[in-house]
C-alpha atoms as a PDB file:
ATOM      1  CA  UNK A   1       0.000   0.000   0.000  1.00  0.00           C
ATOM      2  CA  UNK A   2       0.999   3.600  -1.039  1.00  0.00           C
ATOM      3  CA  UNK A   3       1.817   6.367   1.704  1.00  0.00           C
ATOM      4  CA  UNK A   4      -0.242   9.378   1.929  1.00  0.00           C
ATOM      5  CA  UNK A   5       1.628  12.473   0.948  1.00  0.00           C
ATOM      6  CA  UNK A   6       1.740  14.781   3.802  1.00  0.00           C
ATOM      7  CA  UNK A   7      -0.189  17.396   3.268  1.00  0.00           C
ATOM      8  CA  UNK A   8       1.827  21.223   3.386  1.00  0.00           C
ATOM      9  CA  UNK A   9       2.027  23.024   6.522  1.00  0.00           C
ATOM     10  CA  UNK A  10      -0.721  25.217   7.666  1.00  0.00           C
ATOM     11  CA  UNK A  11       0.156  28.737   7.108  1.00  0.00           C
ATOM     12  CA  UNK A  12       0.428  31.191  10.178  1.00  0.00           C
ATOM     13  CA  UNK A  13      -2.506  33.333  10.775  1.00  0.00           C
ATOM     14  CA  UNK A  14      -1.476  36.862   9.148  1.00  0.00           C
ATOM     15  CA  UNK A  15      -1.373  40.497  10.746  1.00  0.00           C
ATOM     16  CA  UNK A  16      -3.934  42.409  10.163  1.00  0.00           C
ATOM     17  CA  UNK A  17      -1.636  45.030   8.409  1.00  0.00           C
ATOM     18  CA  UNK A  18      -1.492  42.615   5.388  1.00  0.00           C
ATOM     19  CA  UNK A  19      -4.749  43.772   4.220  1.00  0.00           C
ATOM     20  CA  UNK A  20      -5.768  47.116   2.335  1.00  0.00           C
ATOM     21  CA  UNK A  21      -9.300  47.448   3.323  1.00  0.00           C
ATOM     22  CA  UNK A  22     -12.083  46.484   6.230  1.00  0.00           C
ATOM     23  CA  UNK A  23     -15.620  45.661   5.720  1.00  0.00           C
ATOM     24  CA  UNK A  24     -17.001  45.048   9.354  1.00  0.00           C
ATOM     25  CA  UNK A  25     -19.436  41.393   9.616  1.00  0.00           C
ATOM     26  CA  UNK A  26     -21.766  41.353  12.007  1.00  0.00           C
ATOM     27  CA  UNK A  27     -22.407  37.472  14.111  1.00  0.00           C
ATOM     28  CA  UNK A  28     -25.389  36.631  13.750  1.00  0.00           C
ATOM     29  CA  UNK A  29     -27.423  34.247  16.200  1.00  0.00           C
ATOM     30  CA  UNK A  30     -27.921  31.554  13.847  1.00  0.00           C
ATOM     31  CA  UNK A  31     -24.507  31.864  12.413  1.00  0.00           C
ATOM     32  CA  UNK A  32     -23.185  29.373  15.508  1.00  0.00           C
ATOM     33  CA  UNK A  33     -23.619  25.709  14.987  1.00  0.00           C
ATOM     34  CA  UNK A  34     -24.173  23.228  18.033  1.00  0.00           C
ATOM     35  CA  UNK A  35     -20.596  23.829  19.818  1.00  0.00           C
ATOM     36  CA  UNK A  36     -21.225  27.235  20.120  1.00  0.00           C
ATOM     37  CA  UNK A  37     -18.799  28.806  17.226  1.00  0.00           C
ATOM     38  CA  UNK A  38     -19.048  29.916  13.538  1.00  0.00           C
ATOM     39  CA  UNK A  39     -20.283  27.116  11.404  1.00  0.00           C
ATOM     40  CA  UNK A  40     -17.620  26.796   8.872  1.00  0.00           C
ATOM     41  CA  UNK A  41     -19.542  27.201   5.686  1.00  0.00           C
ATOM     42  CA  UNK A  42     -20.306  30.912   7.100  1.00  0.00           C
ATOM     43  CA  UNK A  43     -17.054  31.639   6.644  1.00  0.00           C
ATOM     44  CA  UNK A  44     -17.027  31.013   3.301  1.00  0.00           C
ATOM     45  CA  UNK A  45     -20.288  33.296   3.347  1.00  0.00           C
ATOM     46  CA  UNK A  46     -18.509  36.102   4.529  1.00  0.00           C
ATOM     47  CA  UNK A  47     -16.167  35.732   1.577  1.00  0.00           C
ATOM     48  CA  UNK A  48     -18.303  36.085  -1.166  1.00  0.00           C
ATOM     49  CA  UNK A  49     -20.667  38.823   0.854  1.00  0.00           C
ATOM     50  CA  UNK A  50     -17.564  40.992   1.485  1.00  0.00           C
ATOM     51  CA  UNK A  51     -15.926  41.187  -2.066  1.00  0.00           C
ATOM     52  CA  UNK A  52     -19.304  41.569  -3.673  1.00  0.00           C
ATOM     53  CA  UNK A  53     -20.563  44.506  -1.545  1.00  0.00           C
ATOM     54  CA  UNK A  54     -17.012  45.975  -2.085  1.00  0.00           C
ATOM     55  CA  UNK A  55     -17.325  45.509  -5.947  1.00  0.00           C
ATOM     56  CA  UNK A  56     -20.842  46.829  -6.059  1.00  0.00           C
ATOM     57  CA  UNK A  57     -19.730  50.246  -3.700  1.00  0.00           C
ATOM     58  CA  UNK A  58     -17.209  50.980  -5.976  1.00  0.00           C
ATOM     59  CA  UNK A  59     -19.230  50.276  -9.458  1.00  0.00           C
ATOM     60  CA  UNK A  60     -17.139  47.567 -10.406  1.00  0.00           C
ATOM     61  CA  UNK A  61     -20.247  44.869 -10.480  1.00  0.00           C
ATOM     62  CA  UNK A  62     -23.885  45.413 -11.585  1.00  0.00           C
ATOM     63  CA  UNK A  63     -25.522  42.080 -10.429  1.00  0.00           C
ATOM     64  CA  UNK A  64     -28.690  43.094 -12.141  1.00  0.00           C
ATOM     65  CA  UNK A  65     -27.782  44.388 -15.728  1.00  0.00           C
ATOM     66  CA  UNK A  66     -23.519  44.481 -15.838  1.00  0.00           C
ATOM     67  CA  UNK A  67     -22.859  42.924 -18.864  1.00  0.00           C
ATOM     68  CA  UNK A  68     -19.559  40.911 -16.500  1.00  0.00           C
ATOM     69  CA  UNK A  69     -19.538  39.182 -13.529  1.00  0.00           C
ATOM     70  CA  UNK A  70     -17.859  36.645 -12.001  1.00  0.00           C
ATOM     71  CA  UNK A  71     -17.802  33.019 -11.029  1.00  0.00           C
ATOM     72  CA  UNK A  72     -15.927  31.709  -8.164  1.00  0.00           C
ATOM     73  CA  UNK A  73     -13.617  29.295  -9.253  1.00  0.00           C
ATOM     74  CA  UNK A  74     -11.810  28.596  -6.273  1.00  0.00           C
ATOM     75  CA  UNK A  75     -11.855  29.126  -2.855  1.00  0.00           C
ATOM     76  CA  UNK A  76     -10.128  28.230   0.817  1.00  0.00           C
ATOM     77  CA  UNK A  77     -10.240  28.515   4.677  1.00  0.00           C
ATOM     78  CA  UNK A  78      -7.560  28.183   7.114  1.00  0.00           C
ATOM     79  CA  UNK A  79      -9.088  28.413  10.468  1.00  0.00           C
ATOM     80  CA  UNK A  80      -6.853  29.713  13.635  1.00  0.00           C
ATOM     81  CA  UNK A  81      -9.298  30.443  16.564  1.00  0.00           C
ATOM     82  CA  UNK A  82     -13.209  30.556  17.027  1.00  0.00           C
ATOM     83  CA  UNK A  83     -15.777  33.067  16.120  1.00  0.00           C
ATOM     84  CA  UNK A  84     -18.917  33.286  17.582  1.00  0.00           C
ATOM     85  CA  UNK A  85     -22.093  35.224  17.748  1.00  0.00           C
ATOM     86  CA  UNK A  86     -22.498  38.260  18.943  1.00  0.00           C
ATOM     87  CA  UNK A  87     -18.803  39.572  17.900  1.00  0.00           C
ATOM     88  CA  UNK A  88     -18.486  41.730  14.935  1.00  0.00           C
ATOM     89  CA  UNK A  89     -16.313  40.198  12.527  1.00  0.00           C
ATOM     90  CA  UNK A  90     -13.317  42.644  10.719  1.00  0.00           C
ATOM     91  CA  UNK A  91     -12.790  41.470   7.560  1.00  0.00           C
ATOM     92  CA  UNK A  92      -9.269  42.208   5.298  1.00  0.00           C
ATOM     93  CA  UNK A  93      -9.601  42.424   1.708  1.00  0.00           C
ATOM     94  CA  UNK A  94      -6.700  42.233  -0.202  1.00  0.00           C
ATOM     95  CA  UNK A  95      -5.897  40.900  -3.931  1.00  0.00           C
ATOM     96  CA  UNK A  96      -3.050  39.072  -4.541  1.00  0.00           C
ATOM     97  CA  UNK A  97      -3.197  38.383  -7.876  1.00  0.00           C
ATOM     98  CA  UNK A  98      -4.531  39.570 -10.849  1.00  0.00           C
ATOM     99  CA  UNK A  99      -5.069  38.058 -14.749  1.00  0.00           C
ATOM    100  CA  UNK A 100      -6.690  39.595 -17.617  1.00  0.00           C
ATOM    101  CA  UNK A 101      -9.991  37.752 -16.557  1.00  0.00           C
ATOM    102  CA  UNK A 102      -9.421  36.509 -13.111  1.00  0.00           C
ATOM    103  CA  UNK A 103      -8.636  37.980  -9.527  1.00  0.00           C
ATOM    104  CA  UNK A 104      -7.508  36.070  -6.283  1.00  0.00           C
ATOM    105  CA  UNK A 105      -9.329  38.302  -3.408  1.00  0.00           C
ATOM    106  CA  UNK A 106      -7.331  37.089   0.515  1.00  0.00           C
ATOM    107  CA  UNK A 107     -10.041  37.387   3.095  1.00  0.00           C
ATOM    108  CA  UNK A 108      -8.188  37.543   7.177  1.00  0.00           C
ATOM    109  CA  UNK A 109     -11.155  37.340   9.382  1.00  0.00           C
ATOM    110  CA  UNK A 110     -10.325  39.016  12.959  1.00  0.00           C
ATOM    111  CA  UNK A 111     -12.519  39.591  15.373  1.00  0.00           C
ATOM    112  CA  UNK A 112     -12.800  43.162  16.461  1.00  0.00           C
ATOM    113  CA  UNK A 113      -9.327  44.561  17.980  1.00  0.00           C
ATOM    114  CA  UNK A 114      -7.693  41.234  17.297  1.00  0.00           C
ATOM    115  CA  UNK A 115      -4.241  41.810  15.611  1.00  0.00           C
ATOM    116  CA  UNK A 116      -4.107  38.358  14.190  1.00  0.00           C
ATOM    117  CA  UNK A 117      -6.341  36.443  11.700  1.00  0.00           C
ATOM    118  CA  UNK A 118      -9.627  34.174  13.378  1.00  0.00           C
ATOM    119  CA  UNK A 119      -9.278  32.686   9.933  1.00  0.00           C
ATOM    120  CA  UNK A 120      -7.541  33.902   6.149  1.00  0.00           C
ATOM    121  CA  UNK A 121      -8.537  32.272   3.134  1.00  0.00           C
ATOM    122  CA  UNK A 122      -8.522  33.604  -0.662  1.00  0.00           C
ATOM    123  CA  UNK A 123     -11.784  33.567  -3.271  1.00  0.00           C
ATOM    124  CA  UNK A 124     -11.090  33.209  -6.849  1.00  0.00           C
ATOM    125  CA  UNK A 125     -13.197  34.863  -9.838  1.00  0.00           C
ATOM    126  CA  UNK A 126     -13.054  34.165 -13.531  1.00  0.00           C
ATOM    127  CA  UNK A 127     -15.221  37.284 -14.932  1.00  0.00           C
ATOM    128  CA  UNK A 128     -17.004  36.609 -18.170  1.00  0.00           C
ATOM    129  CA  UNK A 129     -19.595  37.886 -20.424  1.00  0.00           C
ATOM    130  CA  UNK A 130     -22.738  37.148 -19.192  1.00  0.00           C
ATOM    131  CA  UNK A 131     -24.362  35.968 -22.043  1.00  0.00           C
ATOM    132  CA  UNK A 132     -21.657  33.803 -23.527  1.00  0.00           C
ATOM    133  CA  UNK A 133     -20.404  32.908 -20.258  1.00  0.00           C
ATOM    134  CA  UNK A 134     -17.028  33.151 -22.015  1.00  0.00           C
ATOM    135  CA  UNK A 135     -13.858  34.702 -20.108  1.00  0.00           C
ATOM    136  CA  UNK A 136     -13.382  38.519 -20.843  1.00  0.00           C
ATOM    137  CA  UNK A 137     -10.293  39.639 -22.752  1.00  0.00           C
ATOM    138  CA  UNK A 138      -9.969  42.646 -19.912  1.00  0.00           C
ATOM    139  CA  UNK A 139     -11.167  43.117 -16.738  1.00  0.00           C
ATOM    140  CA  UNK A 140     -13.106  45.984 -16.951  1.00  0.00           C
ATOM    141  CA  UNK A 141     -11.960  49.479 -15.978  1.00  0.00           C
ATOM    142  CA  UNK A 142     -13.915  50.451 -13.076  1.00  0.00           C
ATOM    143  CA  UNK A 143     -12.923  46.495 -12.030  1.00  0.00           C
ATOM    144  CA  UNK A 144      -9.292  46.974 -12.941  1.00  0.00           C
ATOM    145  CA  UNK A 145      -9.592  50.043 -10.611  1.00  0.00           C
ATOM    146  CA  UNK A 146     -11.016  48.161  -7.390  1.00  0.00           C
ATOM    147  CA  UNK A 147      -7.682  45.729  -8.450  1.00  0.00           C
ATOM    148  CA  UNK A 148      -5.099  48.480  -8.338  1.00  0.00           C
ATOM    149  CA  UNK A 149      -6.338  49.963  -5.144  1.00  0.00           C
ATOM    150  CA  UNK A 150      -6.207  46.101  -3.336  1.00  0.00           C
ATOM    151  CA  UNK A 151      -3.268  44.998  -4.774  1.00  0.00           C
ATOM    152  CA  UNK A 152      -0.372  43.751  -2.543  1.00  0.00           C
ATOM    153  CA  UNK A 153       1.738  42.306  -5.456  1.00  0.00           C
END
């Protein structure tokens, strides 16, 4: 029988420094599960709600009638330490990388006054044409803008 690879080492929870911009989360009571924390898939909730909101404050996505938007591709979670209803969450938005069609958003979750990530993970968008559903050859400029400004590359 094969061994298992071993899988890479968890990264350390980053500072919240790492991050360009805040959107503040707030707990809510059904957001806990059974042991008294954040369900997981909430986190992954909080992704998507905070780069969306940011997008659509900044005109860089028209849900309703933009002729782009964007499909998540990929996504991650590293959790760190528990967050539970009724905290605020802080969450860091920061892009790491950027394509001519795609954009890697890194989420740190903190709770409020923490100076180290609850949880970090990264969200991954291919933006296409929404009626071909084909990849755009250029992320659009009020996009591209929202990219510069979050950019840590």
């Amino acid at each position: 029988m094969d061994a298992i690879a071993p899988s890479p080492l968890k990264p350390a929870p980053e500072r919240r420094d790492r991050y360009r911009v805040f959107r503040a989360v707030p707990t809510r009571w059904s957001d806990n599960d059974i042991y008294g924390h954040v369900n997981n898939v909430v986190y992954y909730s909080w992704f998507d709600t905070v780069i969306n909101a940011l997008l659509i404050e900044h005109g860089a996505l028209d849900m309703h009638q933009g002729k782009t938007i964007g499909l998540v591709v990929q996504t991650h979670c590293d959790y760190f330490a528990a967050l539970a209803f009724p905290q605020t969450v802080q969450a860091g938005i920061r892009v790491a990388r950027a394509g001519r069609s795609s954009v890697r958003y890194e989420i740190g979750l903190f709770a409020q006054g923490a100076q180290t990530a609850a949880a970090q993970g990264h969200f991954v968008h291919v933006y296409v044409q929404r009626q071909t559903q084909r990849p755009v050859t250029a992320l659009p400029a009020p996009l591209q803008a929202v990219v510069d400004r979050l950019s840590v590359a």
